[in-house]
C-alpha atoms as a PDB file:
ATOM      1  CA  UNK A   1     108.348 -76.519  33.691  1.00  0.00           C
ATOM      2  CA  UNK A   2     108.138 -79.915  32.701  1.00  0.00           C
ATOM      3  CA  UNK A   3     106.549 -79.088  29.384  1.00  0.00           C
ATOM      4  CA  UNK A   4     110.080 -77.143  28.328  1.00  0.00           C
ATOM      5  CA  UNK A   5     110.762 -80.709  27.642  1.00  0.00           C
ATOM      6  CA  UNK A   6     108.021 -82.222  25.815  1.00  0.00           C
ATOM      7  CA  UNK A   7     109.552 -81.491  22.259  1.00  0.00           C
ATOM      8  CA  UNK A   8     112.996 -83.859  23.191  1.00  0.00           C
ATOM      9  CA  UNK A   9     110.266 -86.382  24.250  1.00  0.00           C
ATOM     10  CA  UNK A  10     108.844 -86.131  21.403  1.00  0.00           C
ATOM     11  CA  UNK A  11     111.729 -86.242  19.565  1.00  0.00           C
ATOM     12  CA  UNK A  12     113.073 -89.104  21.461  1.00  0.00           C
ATOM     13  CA  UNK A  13     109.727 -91.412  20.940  1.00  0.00           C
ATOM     14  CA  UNK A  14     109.485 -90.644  17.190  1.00  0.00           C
ATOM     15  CA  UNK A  15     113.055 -92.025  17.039  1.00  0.00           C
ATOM     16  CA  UNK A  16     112.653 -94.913  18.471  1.00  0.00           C
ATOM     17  CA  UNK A  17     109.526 -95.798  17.077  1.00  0.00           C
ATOM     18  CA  UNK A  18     110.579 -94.882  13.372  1.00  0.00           C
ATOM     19  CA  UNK A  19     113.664 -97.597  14.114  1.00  0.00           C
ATOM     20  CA  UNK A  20     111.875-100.275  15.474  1.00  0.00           C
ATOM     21  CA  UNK A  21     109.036 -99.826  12.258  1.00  0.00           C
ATOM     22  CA  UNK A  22     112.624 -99.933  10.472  1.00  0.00           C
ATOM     23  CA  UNK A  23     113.716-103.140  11.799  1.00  0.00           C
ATOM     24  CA  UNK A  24     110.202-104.566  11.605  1.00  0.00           C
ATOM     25  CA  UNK A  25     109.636-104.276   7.974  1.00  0.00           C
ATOM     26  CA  UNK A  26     113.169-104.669   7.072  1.00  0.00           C
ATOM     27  CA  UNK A  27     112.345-108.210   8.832  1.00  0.00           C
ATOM     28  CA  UNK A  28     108.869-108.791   7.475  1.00  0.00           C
ATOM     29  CA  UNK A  29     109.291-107.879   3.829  1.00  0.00           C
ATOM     30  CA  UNK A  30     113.174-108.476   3.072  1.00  0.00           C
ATOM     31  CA  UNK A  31     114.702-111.767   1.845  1.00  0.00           C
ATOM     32  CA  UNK A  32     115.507-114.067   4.849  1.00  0.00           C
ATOM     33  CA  UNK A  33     116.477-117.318   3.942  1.00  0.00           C
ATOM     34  CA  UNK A  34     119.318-118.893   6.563  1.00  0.00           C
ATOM     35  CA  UNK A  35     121.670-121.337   5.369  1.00  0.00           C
ATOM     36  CA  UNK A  36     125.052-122.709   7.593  1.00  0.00           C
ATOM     37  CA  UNK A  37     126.932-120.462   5.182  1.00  0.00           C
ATOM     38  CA  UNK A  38     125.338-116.791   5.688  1.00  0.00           C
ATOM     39  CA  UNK A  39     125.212-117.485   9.731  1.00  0.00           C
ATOM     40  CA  UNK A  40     128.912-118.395   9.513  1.00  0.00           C
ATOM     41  CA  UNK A  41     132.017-115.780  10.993  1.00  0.00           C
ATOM     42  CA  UNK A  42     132.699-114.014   8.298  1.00  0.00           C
ATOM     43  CA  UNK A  43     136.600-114.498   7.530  1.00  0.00           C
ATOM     44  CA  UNK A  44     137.687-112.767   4.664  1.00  0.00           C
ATOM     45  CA  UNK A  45     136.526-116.185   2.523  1.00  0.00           C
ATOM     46  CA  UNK A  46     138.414-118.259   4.908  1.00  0.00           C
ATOM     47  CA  UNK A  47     137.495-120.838   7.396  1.00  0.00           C
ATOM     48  CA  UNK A  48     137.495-119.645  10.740  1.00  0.00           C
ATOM     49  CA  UNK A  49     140.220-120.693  13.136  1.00  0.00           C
ATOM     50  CA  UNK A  50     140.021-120.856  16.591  1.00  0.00           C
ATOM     51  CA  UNK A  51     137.258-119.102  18.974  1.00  0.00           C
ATOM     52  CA  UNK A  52     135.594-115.890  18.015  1.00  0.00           C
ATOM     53  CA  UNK A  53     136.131-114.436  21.121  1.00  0.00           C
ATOM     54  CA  UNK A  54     139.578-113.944  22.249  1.00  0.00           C
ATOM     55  CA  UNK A  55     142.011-112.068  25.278  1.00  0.00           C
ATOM     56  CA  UNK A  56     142.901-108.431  24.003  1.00  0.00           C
ATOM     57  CA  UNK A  57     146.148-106.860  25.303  1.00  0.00           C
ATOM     58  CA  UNK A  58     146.091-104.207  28.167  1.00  0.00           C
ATOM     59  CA  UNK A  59     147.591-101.755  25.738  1.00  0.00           C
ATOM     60  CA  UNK A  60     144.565-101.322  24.074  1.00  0.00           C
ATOM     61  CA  UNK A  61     142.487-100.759  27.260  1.00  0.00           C
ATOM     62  CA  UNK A  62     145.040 -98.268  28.066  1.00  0.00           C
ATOM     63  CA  UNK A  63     145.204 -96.194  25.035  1.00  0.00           C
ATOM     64  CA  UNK A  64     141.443 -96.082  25.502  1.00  0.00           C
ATOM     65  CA  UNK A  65     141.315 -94.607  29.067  1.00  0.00           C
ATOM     66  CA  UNK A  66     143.954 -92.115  27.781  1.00  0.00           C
ATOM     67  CA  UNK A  67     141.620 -90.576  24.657  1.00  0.00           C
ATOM     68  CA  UNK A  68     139.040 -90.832  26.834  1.00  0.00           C
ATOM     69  CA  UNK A  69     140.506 -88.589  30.116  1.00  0.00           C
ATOM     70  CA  UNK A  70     141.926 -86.322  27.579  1.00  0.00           C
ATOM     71  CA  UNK A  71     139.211 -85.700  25.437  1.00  0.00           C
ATOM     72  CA  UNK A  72     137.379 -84.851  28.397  1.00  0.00           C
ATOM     73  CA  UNK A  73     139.859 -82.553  29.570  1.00  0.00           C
ATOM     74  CA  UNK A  74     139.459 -80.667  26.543  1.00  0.00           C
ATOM     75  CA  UNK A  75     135.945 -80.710  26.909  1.00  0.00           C
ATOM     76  CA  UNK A  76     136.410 -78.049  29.915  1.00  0.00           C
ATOM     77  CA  UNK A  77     138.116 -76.052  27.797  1.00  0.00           C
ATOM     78  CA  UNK A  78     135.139 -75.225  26.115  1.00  0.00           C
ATOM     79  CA  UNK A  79     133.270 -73.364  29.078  1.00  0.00           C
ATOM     80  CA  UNK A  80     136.069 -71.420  29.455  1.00  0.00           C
ATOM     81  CA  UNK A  81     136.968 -70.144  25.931  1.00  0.00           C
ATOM     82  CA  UNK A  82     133.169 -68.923  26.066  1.00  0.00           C
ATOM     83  CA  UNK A  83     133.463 -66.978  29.636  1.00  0.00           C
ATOM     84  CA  UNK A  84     136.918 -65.997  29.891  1.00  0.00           C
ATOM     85  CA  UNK A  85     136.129 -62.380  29.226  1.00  0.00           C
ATOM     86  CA  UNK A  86     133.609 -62.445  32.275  1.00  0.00           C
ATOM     87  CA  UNK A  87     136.515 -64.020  34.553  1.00  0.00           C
ATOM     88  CA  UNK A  88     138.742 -62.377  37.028  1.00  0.00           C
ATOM     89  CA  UNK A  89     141.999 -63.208  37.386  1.00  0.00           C
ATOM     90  CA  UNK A  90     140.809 -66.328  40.253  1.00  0.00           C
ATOM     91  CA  UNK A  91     139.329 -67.508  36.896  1.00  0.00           C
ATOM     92  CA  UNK A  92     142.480 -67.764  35.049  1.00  0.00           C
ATOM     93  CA  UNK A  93     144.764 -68.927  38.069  1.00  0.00           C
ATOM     94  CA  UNK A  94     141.782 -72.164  38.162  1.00  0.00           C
ATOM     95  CA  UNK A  95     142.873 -72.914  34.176  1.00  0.00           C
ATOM     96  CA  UNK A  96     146.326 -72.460  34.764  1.00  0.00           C
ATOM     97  CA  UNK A  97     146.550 -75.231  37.405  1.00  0.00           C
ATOM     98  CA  UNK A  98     143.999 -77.275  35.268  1.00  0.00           C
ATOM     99  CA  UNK A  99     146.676 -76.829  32.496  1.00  0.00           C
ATOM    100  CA  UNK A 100     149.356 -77.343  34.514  1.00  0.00           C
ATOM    101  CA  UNK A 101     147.984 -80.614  35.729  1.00  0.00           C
ATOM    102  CA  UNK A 102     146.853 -81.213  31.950  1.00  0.00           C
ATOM    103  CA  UNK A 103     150.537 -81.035  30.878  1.00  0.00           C
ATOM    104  CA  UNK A 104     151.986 -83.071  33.826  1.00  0.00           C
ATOM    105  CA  UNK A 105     149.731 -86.071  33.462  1.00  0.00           C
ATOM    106  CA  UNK A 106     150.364 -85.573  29.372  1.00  0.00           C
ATOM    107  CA  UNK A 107     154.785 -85.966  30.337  1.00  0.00           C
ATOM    108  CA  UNK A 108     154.220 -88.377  32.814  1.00  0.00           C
ATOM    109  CA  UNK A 109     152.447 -90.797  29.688  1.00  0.00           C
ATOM    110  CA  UNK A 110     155.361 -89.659  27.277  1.00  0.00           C
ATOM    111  CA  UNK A 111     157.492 -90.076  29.540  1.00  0.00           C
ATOM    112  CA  UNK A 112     156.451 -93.994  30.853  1.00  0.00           C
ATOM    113  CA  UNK A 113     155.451 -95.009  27.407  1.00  0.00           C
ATOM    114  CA  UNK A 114     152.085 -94.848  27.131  1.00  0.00           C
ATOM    115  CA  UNK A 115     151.710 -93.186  23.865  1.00  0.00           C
ATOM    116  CA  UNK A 116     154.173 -95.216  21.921  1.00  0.00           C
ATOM    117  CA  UNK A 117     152.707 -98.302  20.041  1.00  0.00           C
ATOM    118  CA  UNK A 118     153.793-101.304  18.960  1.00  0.00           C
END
């Protein structure tokens, strides 16, 4: 059973082992000569102000979450487009209420904001 699974293995451990020997002699054999300038933040050509690392707004967390739960709600869709024929009508009432949910957490977004950007 375990051998149904030997080719992804494979697959997997020729990856990784052709991008390490990637990095490696990329490393060993490119130019590589660090000066304060090349190891500086790259600004557009201008000094860096202030830390690298800075506080990003909630919005952007938000809008995140939101492609994410939706683009996984779409996701479902798939399964169904491909057995829809093979469902009974218990099949169809199940989408329904996933769409119906779908569309009320989709208004309740509009409807508070959450889609608009600044």
């Amino acid at each position: 059973m375990l051998s149904e699974y030997a080719p992804i293995a494979a697959l997997l451990t020729i990856a990784t082992l052709v991008a390490i020997l990637i990095v490696f002699l990329s490393r060993l054999m490119g130019p590589f000569k660090p000066t304060h300038r090349l190891l500086a933040t790259y600004e557009s050509g201008m000094r860096p102000l202030g830390p690298a690392v800075r506080r990003i707004p909630v919005k952007f967390y938000r809008v995140a979450i939101l492609f994410v739960l939706f683009d996984i709600e779409v996701i479902f869709l798939l399964p169904f487009a491909v057995v829809v024929r093979d469902l009974s009508v218990y099949g169809l009432a199940v989408m329904g209420v996933f769409f119906f949910i779908l569309t009320v957490g989709f208004v309740y977004e509009w409807l508070v904001g959450g889609l608009e950007w600044e």
